[in-house]
PDB file of N, CA and C in Angstrom:
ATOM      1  N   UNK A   1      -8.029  -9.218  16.416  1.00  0.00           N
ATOM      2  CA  UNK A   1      -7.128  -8.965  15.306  1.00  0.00           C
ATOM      3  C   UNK A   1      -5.687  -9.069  15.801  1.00  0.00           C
ATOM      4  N   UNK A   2      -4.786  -9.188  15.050  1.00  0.00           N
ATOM      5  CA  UNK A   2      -3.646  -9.602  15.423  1.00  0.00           C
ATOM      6  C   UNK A   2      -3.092  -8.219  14.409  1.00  0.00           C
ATOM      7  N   UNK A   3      -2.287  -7.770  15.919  1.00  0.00           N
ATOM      8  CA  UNK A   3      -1.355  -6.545  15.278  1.00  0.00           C
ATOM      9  C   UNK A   3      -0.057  -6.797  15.009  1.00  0.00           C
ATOM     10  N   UNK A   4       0.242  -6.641  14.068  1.00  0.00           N
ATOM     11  CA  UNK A   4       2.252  -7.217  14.017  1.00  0.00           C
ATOM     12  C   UNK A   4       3.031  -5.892  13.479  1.00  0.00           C
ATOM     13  N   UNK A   5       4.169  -5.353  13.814  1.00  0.00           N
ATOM     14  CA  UNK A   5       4.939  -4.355  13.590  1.00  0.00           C
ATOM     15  C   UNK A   5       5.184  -4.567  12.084  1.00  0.00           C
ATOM     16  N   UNK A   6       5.615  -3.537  11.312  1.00  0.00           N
ATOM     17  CA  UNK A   6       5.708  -3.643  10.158  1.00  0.00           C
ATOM     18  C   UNK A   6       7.238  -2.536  10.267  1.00  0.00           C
ATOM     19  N   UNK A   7       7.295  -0.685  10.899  1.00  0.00           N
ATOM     20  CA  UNK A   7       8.360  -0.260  10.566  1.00  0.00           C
ATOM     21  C   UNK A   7       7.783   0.920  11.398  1.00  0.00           C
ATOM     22  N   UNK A   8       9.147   1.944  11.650  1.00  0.00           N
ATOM     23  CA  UNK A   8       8.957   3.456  12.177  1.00  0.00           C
ATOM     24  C   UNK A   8       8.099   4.274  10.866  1.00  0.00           C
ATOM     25  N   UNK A   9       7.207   5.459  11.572  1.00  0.00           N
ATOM     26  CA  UNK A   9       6.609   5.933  10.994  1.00  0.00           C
ATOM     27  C   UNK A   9       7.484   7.004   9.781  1.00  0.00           C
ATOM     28  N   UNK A  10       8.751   6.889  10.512  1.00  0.00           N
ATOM     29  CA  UNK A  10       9.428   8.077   9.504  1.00  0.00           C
ATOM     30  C   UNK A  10      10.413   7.178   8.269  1.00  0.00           C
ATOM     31  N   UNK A  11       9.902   5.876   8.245  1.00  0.00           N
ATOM     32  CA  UNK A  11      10.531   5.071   7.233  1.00  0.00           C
ATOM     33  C   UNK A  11       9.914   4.680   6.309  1.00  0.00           C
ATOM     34  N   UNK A  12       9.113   5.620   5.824  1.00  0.00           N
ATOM     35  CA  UNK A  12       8.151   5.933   4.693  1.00  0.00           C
ATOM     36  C   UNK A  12       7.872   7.159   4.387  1.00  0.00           C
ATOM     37  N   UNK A  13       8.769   7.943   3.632  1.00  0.00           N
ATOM     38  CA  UNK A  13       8.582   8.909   2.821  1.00  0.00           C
ATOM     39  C   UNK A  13       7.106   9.875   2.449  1.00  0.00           C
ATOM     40  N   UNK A  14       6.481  11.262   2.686  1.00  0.00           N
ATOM     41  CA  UNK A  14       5.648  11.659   2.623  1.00  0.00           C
ATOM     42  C   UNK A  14       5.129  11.224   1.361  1.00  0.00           C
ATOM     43  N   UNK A  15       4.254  10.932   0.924  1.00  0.00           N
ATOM     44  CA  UNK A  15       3.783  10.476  -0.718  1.00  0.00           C
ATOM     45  C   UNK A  15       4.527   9.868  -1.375  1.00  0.00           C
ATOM     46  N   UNK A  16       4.520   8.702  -0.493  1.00  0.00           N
ATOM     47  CA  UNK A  16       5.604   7.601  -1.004  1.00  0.00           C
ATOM     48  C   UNK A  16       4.938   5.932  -0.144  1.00  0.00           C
ATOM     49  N   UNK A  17       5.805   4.990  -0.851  1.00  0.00           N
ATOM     50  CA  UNK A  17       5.220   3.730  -0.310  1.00  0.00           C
ATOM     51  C   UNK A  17       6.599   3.458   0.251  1.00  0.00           C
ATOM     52  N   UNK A  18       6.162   2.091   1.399  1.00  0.00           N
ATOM     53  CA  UNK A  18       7.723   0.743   0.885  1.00  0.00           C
ATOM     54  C   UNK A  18       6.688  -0.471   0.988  1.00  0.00           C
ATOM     55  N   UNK A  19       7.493  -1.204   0.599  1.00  0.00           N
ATOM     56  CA  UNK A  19       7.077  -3.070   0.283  1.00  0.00           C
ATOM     57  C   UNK A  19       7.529  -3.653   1.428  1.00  0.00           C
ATOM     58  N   UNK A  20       6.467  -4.455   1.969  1.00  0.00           N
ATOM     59  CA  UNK A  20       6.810  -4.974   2.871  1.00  0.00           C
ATOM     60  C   UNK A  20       6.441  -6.542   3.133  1.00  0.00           C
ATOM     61  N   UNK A  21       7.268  -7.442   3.212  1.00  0.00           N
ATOM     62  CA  UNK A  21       7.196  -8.727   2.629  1.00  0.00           C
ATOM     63  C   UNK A  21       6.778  -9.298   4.737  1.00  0.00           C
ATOM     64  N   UNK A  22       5.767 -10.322   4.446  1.00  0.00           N
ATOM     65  CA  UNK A  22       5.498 -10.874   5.605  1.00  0.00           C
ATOM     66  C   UNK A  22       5.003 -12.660   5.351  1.00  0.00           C
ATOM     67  N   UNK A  23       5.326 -13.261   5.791  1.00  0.00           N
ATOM     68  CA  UNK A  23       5.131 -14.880   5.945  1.00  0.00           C
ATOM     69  C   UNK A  23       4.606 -15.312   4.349  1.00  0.00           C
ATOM     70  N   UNK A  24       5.638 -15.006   3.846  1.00  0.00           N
ATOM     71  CA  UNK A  24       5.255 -15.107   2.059  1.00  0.00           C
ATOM     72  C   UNK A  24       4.126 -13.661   1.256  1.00  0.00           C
ATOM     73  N   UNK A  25       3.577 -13.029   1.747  1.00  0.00           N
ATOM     74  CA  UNK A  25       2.898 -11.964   1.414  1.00  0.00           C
ATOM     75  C   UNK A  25       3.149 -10.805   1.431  1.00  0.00           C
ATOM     76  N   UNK A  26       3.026 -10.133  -0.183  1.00  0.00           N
ATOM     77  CA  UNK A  26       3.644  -8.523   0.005  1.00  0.00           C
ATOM     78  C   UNK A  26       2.614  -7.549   0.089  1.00  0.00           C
ATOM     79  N   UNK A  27       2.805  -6.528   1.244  1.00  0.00           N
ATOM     80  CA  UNK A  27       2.469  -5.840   1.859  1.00  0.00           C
ATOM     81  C   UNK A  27       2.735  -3.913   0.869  1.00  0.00           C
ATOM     82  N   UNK A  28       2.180  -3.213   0.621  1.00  0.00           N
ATOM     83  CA  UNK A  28       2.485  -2.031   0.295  1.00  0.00           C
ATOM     84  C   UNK A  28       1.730  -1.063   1.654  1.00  0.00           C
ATOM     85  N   UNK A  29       2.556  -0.024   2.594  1.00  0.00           N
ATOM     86  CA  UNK A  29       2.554   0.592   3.176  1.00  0.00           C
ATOM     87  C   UNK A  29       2.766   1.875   2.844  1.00  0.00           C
ATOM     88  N   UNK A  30       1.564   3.000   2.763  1.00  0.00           N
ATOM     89  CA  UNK A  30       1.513   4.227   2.301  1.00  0.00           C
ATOM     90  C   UNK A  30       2.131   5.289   3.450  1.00  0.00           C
ATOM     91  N   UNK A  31       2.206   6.697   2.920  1.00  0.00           N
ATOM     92  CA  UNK A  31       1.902   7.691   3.553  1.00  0.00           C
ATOM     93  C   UNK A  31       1.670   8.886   2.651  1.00  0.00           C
ATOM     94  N   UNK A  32       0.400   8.773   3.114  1.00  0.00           N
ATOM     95  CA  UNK A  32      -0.300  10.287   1.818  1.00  0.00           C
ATOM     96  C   UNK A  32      -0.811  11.395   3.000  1.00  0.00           C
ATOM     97  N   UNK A  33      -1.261  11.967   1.960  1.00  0.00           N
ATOM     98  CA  UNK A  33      -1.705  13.395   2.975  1.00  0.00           C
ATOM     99  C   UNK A  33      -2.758  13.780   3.455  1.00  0.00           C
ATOM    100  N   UNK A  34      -3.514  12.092   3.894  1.00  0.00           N
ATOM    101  CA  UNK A  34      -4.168  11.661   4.403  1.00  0.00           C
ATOM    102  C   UNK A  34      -3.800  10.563   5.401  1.00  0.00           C
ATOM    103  N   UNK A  35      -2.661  10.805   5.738  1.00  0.00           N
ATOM    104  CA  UNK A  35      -2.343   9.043   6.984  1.00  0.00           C
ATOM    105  C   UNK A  35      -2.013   8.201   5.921  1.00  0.00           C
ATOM    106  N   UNK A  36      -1.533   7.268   7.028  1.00  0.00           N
ATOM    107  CA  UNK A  36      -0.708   5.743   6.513  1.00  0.00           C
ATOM    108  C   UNK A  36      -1.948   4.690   5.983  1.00  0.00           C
ATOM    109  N   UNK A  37      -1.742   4.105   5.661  1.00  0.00           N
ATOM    110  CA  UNK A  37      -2.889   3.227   4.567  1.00  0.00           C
ATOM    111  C   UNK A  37      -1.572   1.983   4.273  1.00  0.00           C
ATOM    112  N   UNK A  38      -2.667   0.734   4.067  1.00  0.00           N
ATOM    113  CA  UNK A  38      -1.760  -0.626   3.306  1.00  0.00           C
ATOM    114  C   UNK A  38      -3.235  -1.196   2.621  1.00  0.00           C
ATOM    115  N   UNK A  39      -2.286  -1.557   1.632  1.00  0.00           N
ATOM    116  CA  UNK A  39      -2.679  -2.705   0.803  1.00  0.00           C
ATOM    117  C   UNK A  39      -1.538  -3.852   0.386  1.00  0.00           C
ATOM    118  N   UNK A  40      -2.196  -4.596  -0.310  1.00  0.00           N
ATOM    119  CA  UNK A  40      -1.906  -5.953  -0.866  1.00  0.00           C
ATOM    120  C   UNK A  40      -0.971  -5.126  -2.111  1.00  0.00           C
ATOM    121  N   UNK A  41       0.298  -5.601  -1.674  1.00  0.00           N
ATOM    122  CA  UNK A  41       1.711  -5.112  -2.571  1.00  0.00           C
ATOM    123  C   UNK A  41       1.674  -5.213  -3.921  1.00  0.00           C
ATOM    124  N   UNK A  42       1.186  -5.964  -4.443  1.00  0.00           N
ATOM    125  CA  UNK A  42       1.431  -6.694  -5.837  1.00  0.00           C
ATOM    126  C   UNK A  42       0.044  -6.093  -6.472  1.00  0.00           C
ATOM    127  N   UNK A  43      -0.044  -5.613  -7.453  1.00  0.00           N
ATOM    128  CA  UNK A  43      -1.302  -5.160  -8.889  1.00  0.00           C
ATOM    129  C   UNK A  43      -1.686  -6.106  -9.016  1.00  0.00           C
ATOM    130  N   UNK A  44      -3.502  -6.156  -9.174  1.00  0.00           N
ATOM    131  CA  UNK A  44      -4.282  -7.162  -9.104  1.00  0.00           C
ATOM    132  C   UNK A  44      -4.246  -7.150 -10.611  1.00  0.00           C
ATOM    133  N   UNK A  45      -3.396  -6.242 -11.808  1.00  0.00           N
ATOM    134  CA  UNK A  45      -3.167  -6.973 -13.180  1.00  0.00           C
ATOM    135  C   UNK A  45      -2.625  -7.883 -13.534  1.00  0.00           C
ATOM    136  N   UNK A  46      -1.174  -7.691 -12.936  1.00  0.00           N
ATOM    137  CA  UNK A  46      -0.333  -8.366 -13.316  1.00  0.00           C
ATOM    138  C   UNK A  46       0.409  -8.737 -12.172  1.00  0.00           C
ATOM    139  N   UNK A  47       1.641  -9.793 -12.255  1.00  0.00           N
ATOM    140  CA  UNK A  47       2.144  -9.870 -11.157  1.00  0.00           C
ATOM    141  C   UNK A  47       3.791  -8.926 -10.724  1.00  0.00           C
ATOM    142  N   UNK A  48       3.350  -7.525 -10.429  1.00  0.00           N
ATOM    143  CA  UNK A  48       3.976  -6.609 -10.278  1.00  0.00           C
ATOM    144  C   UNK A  48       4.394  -5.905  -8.986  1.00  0.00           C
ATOM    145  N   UNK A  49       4.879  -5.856  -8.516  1.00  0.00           N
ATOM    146  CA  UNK A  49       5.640  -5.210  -7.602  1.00  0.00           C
ATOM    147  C   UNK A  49       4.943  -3.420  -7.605  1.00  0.00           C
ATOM    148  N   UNK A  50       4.234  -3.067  -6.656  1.00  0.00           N
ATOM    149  CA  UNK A  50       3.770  -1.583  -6.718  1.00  0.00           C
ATOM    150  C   UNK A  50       4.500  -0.610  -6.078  1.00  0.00           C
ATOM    151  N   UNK A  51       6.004  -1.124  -5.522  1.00  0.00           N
ATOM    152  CA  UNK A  51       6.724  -0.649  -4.589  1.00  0.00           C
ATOM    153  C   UNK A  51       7.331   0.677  -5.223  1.00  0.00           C
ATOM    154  N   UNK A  52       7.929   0.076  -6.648  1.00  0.00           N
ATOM    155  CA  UNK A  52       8.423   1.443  -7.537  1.00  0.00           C
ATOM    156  C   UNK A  52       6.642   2.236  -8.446  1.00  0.00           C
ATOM    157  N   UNK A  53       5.635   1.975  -7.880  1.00  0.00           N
ATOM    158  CA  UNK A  53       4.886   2.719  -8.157  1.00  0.00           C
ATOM    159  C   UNK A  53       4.796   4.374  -7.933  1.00  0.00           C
ATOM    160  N   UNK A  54       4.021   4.784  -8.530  1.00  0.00           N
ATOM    161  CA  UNK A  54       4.113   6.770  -8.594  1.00  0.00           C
ATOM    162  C   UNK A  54       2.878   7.075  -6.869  1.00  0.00           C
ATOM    163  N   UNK A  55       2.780   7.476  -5.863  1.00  0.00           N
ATOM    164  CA  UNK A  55       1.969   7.997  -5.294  1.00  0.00           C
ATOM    165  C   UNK A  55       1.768   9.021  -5.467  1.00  0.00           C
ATOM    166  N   UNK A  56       0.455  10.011  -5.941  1.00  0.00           N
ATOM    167  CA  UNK A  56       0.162  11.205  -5.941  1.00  0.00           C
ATOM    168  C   UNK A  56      -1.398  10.841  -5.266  1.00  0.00           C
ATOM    169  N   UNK A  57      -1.195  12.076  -3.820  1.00  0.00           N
ATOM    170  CA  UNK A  57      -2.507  12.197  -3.434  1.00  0.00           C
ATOM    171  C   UNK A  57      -2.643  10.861  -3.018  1.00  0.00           C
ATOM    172  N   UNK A  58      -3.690  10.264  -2.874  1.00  0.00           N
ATOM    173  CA  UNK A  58      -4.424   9.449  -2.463  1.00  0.00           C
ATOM    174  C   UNK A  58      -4.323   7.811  -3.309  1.00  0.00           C
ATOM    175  N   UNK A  59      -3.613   7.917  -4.729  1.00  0.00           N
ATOM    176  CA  UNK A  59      -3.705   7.213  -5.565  1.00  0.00           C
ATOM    177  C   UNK A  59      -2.071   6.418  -5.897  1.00  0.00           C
ATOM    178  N   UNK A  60      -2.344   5.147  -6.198  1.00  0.00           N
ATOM    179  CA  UNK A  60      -0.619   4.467  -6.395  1.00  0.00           C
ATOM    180  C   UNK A  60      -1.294   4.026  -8.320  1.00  0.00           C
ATOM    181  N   UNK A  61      -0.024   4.292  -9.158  1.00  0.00           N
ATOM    182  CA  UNK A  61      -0.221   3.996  -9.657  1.00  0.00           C
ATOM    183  C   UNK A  61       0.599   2.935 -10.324  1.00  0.00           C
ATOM    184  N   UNK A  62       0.455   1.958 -10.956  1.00  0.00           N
ATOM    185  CA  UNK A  62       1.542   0.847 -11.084  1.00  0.00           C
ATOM    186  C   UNK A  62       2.580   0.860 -11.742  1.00  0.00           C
ATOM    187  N   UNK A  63       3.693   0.921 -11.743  1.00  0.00           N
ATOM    188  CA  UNK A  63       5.180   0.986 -12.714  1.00  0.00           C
ATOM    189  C   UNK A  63       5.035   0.593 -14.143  1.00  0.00           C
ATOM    190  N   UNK A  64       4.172  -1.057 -14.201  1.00  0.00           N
ATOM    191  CA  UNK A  64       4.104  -2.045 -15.134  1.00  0.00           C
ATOM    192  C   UNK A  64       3.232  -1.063 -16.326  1.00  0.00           C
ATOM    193  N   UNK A  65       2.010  -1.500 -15.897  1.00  0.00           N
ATOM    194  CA  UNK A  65       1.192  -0.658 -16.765  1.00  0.00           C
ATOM    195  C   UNK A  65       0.345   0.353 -16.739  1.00  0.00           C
ATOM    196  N   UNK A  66       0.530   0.998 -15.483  1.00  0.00           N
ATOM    197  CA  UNK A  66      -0.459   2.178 -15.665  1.00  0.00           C
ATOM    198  C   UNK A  66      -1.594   2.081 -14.769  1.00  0.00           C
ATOM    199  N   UNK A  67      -2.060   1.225 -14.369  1.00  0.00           N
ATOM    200  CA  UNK A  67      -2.986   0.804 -13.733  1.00  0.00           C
ATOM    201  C   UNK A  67      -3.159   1.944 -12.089  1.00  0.00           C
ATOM    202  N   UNK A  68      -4.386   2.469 -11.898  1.00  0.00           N
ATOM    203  CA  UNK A  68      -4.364   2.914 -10.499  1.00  0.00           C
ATOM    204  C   UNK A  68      -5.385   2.907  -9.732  1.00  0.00           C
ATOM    205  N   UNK A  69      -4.860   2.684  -8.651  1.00  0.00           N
ATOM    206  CA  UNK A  69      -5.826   2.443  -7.529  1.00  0.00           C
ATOM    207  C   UNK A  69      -6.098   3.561  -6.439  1.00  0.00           C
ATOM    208  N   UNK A  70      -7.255   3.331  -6.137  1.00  0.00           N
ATOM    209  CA  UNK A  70      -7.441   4.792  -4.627  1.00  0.00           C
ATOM    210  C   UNK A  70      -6.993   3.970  -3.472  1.00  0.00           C
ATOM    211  N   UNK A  71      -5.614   3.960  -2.494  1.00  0.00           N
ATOM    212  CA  UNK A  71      -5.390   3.531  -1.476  1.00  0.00           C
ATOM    213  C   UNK A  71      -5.829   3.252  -0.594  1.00  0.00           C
ATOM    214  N   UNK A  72      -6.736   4.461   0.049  1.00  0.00           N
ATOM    215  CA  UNK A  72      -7.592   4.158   1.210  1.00  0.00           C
ATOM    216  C   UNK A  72      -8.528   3.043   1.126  1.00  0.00           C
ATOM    217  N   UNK A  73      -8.957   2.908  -0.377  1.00  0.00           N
ATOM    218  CA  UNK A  73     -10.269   1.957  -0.243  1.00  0.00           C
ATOM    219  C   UNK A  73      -9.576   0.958  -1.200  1.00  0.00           C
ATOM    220  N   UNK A  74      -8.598   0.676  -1.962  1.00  0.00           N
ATOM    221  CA  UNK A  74      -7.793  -0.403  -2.669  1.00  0.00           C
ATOM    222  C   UNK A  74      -8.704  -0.424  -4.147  1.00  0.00           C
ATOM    223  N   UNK A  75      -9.751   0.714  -4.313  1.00  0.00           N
ATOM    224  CA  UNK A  75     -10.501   0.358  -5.551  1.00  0.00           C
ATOM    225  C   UNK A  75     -10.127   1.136  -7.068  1.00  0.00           C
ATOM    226  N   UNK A  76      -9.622   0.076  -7.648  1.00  0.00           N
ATOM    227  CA  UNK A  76      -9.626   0.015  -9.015  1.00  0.00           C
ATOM    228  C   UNK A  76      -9.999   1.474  -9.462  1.00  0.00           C
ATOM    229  N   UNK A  77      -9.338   2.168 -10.155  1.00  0.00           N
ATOM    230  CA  UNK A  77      -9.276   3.653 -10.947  1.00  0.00           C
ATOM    231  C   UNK A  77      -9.467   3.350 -12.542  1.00  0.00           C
ATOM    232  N   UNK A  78      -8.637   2.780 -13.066  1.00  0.00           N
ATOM    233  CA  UNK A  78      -8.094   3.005 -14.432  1.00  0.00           C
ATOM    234  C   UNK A  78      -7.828   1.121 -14.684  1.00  0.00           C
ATOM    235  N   UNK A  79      -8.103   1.145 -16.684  1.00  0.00           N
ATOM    236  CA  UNK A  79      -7.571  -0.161 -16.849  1.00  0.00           C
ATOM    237  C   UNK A  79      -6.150   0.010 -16.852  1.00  0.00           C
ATOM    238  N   UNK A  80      -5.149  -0.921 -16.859  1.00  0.00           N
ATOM    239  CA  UNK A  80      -5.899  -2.374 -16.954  1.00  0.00           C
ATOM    240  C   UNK A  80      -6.124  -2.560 -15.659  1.00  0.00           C
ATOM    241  N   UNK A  81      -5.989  -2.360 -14.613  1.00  0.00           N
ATOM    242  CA  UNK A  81      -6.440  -2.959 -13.957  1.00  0.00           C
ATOM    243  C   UNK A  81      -7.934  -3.156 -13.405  1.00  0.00           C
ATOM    244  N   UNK A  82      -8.530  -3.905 -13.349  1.00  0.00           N
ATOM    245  CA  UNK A  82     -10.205  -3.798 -12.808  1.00  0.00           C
ATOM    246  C   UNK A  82     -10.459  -4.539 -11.510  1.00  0.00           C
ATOM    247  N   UNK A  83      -9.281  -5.411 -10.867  1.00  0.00           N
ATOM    248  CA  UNK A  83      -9.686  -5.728  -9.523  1.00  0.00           C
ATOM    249  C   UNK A  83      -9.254  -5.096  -8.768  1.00  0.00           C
ATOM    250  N   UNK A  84      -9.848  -4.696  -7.586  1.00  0.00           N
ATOM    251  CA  UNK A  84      -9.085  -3.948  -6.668  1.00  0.00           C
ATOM    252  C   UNK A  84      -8.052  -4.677  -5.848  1.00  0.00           C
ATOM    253  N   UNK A  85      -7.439  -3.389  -4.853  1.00  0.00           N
ATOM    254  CA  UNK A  85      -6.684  -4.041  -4.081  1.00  0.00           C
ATOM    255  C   UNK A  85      -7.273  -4.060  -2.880  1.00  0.00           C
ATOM    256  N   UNK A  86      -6.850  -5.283  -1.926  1.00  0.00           N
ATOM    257  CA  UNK A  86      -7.103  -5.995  -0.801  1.00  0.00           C
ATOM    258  C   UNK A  86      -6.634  -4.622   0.541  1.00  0.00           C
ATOM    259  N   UNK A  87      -7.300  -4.076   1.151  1.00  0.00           N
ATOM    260  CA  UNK A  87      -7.100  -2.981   2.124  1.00  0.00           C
ATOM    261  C   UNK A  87      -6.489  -3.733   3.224  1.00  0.00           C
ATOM    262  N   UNK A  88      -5.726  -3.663   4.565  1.00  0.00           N
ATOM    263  CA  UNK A  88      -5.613  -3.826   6.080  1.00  0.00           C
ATOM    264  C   UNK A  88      -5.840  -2.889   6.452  1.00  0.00           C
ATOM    265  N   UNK A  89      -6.007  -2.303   8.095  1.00  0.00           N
ATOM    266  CA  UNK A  89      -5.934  -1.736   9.389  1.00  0.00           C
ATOM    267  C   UNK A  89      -4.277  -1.521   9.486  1.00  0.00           C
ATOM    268  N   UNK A  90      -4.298  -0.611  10.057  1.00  0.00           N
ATOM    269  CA  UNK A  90      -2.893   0.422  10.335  1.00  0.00           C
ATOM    270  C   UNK A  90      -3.513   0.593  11.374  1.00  0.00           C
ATOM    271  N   UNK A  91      -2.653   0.635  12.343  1.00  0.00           N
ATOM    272  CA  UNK A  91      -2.554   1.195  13.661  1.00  0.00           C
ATOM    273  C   UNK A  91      -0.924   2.355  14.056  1.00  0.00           C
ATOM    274  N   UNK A  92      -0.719   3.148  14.417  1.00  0.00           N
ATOM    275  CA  UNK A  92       0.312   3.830  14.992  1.00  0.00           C
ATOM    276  C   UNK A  92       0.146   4.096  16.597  1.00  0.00           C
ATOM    277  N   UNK A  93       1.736   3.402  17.385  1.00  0.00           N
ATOM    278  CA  UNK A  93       1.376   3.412  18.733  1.00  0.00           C
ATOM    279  C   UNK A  93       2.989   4.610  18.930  1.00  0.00           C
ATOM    280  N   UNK A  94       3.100   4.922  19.404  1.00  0.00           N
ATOM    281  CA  UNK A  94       5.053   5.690  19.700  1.00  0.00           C
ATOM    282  C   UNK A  94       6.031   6.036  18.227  1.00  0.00           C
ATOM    283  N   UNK A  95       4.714   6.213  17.369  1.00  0.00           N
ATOM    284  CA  UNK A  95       5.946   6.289  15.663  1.00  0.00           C
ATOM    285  C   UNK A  95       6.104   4.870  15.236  1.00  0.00           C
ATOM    286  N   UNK A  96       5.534   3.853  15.217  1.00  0.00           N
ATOM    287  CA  UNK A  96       5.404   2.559  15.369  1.00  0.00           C
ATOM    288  C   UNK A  96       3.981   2.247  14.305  1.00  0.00           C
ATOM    289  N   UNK A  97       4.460   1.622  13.164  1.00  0.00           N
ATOM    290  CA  UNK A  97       3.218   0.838  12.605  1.00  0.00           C
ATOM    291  C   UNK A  97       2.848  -0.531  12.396  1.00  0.00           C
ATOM    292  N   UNK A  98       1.825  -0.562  12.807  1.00  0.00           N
ATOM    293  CA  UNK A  98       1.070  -2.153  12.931  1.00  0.00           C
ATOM    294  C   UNK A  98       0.295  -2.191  12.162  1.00  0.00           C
ATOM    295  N   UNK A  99       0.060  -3.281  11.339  1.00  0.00           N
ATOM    296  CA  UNK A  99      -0.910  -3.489  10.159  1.00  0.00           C
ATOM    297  C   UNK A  99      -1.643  -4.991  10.899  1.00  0.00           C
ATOM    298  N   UNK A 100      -2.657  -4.529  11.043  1.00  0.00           N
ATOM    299  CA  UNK A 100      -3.643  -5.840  11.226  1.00  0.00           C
ATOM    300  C   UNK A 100      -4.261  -6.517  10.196  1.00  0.00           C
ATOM    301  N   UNK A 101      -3.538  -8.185  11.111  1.00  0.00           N
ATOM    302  CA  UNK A 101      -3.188  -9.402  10.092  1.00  0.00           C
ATOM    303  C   UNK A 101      -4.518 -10.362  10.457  1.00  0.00           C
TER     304      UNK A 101
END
């Protein structure tokens, strides 16, 4: 697997995301109160940006329409949305996160 840096661990807000754009692909990087978690940035509804999404707990929910997903596992909660989202590997080495690409 190929590990690539993404950001410091304290540059993500407790129950909060950021967007993280890589070789054309957006990236959403968690921290819940359960550890750091990523998925595939964009709502498998629409083509939306989940960055200004709500995190509570374990769950992002989408700005656009409502749509939410369980982070850890990227699976589909609520319509509209019904596909899930695409999960990666997080790694933390020195406050340092790597998302395996």
């Amino acid at each position: 697997m190929n590990w690539t840096y993404v950001c410091e661990t304290d540059d993500v807000d407790e129950e909060d995301l950021i967007s993280w754009d890589h070789e054309g692909h957006v990236y959403a990087i968690y921290n819940t109160e359960e550890g750091f978690f990523a998925t595939d940035g964009m709502c498998t509804h629409e083509v939306q940006s989940l960055d200004e999404g709500l995190v509570v707990g374990k769950v992002i929910e989408c700005p656009l329409h409502g749509g939410r997903f369980d982070i850890p596992t990227g699976k589909a909660l609520s319509a509209p949305a019904c596909v899930d989202l695409k999960t990666y590997q997080l790694k933390i080495e020195d406050d340092k996160i790597y998302i395996g690409l």
